[in-house]
C-alpha atoms as a PDB file:
ATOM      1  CA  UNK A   1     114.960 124.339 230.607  1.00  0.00           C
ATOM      2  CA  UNK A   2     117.227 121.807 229.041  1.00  0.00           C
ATOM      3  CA  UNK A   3     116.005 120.937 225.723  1.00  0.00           C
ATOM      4  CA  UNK A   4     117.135 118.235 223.009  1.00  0.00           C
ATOM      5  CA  UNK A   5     116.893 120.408 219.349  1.00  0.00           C
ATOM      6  CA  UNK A   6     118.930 119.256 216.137  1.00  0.00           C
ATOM      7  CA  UNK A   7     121.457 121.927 214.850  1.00  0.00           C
ATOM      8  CA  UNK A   8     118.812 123.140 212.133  1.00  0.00           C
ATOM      9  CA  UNK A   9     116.363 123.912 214.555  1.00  0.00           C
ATOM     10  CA  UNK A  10     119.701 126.082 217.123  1.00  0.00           C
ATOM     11  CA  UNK A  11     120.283 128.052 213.706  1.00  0.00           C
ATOM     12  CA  UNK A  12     116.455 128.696 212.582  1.00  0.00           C
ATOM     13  CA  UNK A  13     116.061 129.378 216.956  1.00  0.00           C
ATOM     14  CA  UNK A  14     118.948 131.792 216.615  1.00  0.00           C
ATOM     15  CA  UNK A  15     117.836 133.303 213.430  1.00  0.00           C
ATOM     16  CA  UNK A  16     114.512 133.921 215.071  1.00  0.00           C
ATOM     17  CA  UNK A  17     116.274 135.303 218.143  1.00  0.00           C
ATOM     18  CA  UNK A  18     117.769 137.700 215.623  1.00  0.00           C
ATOM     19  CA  UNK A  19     115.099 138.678 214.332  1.00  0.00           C
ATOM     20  CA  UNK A  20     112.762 139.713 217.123  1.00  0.00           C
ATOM     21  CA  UNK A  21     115.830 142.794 218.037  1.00  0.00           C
ATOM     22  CA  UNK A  22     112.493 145.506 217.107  1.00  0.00           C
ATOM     23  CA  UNK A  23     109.792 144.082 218.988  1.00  0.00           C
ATOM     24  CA  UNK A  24     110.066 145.745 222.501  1.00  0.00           C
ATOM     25  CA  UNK A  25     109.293 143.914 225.755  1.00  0.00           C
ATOM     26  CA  UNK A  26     109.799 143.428 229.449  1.00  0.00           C
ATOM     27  CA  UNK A  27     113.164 142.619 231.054  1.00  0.00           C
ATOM     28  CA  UNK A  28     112.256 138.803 231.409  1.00  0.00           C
ATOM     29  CA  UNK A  29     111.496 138.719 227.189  1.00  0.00           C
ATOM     30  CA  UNK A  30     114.705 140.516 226.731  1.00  0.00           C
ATOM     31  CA  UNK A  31     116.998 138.306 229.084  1.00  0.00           C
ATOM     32  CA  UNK A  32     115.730 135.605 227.754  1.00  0.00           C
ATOM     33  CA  UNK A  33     116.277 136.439 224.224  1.00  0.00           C
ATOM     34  CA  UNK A  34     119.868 138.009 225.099  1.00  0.00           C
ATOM     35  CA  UNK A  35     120.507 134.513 227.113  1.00  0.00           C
ATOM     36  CA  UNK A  36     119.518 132.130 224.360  1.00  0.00           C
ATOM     37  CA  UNK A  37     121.633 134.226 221.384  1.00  0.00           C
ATOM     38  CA  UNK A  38     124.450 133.776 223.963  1.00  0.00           C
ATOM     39  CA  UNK A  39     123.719 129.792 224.347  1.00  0.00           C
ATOM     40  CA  UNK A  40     123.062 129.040 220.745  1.00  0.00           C
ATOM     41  CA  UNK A  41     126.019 131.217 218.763  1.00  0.00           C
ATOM     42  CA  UNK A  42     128.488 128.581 219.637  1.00  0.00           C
ATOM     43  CA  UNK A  43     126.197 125.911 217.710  1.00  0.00           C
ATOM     44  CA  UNK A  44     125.507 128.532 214.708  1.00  0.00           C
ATOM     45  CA  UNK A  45     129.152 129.422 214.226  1.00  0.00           C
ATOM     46  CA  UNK A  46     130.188 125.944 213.918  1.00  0.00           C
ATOM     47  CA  UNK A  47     127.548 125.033 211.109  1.00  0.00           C
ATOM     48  CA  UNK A  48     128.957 128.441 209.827  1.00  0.00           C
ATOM     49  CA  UNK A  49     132.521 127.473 209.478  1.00  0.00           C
ATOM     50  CA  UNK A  50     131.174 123.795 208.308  1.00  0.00           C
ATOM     51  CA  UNK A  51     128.943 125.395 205.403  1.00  0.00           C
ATOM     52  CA  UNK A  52     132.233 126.887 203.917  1.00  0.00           C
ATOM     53  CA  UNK A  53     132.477 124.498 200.621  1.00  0.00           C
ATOM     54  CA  UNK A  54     136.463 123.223 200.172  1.00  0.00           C
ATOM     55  CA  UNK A  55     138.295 125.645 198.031  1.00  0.00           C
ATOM     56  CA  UNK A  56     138.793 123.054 195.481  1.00  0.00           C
ATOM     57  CA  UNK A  57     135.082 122.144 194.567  1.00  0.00           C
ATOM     58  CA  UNK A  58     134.856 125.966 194.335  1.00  0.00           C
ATOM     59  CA  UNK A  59     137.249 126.755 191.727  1.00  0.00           C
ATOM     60  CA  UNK A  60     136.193 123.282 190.012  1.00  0.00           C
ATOM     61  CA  UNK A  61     132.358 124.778 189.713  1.00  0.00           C
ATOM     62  CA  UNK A  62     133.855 128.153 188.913  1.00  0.00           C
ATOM     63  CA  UNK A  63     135.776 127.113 186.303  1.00  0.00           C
ATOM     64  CA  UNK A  64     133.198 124.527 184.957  1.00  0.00           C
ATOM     65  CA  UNK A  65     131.344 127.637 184.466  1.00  0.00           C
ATOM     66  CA  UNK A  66     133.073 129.482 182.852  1.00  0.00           C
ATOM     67  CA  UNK A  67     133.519 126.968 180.044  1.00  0.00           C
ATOM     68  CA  UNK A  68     129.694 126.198 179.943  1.00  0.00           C
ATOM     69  CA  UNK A  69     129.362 130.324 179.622  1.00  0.00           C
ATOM     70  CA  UNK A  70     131.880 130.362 176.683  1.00  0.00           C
ATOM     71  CA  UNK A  71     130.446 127.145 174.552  1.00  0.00           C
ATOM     72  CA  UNK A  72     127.162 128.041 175.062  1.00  0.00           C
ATOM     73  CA  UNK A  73     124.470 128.733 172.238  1.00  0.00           C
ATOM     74  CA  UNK A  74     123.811 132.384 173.261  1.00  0.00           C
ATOM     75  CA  UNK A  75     120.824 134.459 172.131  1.00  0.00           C
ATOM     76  CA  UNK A  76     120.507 137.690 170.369  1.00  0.00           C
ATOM     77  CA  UNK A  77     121.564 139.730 173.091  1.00  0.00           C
ATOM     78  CA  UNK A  78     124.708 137.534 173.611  1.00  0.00           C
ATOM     79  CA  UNK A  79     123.819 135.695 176.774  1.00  0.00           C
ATOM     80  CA  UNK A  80     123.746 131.936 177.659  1.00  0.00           C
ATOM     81  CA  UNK A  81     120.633 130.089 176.592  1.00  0.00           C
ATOM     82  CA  UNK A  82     119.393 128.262 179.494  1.00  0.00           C
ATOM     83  CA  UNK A  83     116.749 125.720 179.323  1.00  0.00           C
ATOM     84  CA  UNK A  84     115.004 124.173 182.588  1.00  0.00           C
ATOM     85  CA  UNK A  85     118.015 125.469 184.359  1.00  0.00           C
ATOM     86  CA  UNK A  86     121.001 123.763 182.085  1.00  0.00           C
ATOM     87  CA  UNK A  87     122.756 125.758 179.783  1.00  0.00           C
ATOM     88  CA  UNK A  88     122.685 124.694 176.264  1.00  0.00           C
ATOM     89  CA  UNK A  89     125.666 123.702 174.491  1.00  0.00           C
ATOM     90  CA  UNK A  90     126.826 124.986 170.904  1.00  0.00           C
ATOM     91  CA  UNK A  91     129.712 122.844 171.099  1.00  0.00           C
ATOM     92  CA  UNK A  92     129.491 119.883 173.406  1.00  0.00           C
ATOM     93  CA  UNK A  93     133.051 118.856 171.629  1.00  0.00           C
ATOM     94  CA  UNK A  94     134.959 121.647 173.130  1.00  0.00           C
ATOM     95  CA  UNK A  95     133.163 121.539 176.512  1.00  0.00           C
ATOM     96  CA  UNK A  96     133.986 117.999 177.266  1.00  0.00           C
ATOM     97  CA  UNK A  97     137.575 118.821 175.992  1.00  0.00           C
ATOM     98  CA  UNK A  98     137.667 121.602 178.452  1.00  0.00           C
ATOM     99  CA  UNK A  99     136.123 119.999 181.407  1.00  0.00           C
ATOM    100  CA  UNK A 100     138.493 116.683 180.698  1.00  0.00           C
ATOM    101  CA  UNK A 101     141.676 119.350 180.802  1.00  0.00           C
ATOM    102  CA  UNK A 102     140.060 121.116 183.946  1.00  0.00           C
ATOM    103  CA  UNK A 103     139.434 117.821 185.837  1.00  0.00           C
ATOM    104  CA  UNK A 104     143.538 117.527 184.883  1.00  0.00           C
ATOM    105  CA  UNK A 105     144.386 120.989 186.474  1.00  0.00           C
ATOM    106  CA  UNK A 106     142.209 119.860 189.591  1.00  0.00           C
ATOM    107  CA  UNK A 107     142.797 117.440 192.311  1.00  0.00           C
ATOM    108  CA  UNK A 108     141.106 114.488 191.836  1.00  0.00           C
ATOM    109  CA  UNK A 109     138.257 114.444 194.326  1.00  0.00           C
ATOM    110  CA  UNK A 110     137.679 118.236 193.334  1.00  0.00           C
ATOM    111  CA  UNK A 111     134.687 117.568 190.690  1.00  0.00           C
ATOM    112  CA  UNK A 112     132.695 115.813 193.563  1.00  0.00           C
ATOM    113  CA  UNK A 113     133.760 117.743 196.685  1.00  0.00           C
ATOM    114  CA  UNK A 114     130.846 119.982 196.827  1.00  0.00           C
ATOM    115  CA  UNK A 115     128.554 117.007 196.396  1.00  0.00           C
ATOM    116  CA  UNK A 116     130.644 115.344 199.356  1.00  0.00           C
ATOM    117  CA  UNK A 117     130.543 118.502 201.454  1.00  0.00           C
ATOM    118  CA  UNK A 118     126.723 119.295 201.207  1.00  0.00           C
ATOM    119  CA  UNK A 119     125.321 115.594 202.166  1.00  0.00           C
ATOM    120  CA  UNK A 120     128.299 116.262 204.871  1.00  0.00           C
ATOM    121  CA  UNK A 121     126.514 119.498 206.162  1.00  0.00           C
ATOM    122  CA  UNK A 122     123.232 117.905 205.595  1.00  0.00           C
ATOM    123  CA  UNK A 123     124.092 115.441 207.908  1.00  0.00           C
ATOM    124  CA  UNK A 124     125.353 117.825 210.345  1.00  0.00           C
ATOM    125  CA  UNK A 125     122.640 119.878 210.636  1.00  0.00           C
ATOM    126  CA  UNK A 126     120.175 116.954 211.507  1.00  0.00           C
ATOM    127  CA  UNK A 127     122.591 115.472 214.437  1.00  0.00           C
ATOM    128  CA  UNK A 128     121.162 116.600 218.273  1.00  0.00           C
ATOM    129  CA  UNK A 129     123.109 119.552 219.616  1.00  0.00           C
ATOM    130  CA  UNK A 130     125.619 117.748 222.154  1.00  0.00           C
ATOM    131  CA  UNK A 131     125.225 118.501 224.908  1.00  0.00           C
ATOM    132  CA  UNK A 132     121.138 119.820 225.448  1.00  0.00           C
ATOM    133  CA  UNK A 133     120.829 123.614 225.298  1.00  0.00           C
ATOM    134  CA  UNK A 134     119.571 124.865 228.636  1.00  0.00           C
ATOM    135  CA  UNK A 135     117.603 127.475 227.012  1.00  0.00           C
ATOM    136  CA  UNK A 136     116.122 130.517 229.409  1.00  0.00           C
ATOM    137  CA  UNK A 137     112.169 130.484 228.982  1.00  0.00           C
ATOM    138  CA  UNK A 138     109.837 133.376 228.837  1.00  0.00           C
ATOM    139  CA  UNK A 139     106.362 133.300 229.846  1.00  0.00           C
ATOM    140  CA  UNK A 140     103.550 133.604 227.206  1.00  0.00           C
ATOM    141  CA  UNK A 141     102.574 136.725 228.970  1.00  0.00           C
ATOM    142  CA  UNK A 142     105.803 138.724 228.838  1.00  0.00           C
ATOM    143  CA  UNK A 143     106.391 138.121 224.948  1.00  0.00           C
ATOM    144  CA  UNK A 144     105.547 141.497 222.486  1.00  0.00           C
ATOM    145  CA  UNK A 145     103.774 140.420 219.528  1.00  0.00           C
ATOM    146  CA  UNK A 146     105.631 138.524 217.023  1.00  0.00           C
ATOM    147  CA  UNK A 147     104.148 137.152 213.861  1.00  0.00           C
ATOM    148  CA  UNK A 148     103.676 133.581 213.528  1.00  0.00           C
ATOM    149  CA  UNK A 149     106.887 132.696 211.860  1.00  0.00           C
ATOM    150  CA  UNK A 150     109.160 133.603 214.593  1.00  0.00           C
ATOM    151  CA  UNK A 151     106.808 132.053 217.522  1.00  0.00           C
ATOM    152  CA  UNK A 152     107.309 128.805 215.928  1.00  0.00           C
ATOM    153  CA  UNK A 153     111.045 128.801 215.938  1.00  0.00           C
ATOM    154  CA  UNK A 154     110.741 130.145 219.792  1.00  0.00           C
ATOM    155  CA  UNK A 155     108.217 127.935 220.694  1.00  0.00           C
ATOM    156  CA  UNK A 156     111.001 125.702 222.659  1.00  0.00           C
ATOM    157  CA  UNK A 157     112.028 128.900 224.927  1.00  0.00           C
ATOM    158  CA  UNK A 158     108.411 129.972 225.585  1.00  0.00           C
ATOM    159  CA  UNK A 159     106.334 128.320 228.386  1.00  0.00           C
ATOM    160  CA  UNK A 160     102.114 129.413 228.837  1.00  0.00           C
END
């Protein structure tokens, strides 16, 4: 059955498809899943190889770090003090000198790559898979108990 799904919902389908490998049913339940994991892993490893951030915004937030980690207030057992999930600062001085030589080191558009690259993906992953899957069904009747999870994210292959 042909069947209009945005690329979140082919990975969280595929994931699910994944998933069910223990539960044990009749040939129809197992073609089907076998069918659909062949249908959908084209979709899944191209949001794969999209999720990869650019090298660049990687070593920018690596090394931006690192420099947070070294002019950090640190407590008694010599660790970064982090406070609602920002490090704190013992000398903001040095850190903006450090991040201003860093964003020298760096290609331009490297400190706001990764923000570029995840409203990319974001986008991505809500665009309709092009063309419609024609995913193999599987009657109600021939499916092994699954918890509730995973028949939601089959729901589109199963028929009553």
């Amino acid at each position: 059955m042909k069947i209009d799904m945005m690329r979140l919902q082919a990975v969280e389908m595929f994931r699910a498809l994944e998933a069910v490998g223990p539960y044990v049913g009749c040939v129809q339940w197992t073609y089907a899943v076998a069918m659909n994991k062949r249908l959908l892993r084209p979709v899944v490893e191209a949001v794969s190889e999209a999720h990869s951030p650019p090298p660049e915004a990687v070593e920018f937030e690596r090394r931006r770090t690192e420099l947070a980690a070294t002019c950090a207030s640190k407590d008694k057992a010599g660790k970064p003090i982090v406070e609602r999930g920002r490090i704190q600062l013992a000398d903001p001085a040095a850190f903006a000198a450090g991040l201003t030589k860093i964003r020298t080191e760096l290609p331009a558009d490297a400190e706001g790559a990764l923000e570029l690259h995840l409203a990319a993906l974001d986008r991505m992953l809500k665009e309709q898979v092009d063309p419609a899957i024609d995913l193999a069904t599987c009657a109600l009747e021939h499916v092994p108990d699954l918890p509730a999870n995973l028949v939601e994210a089959l729901m589109p292959m199963l028929v009553p």
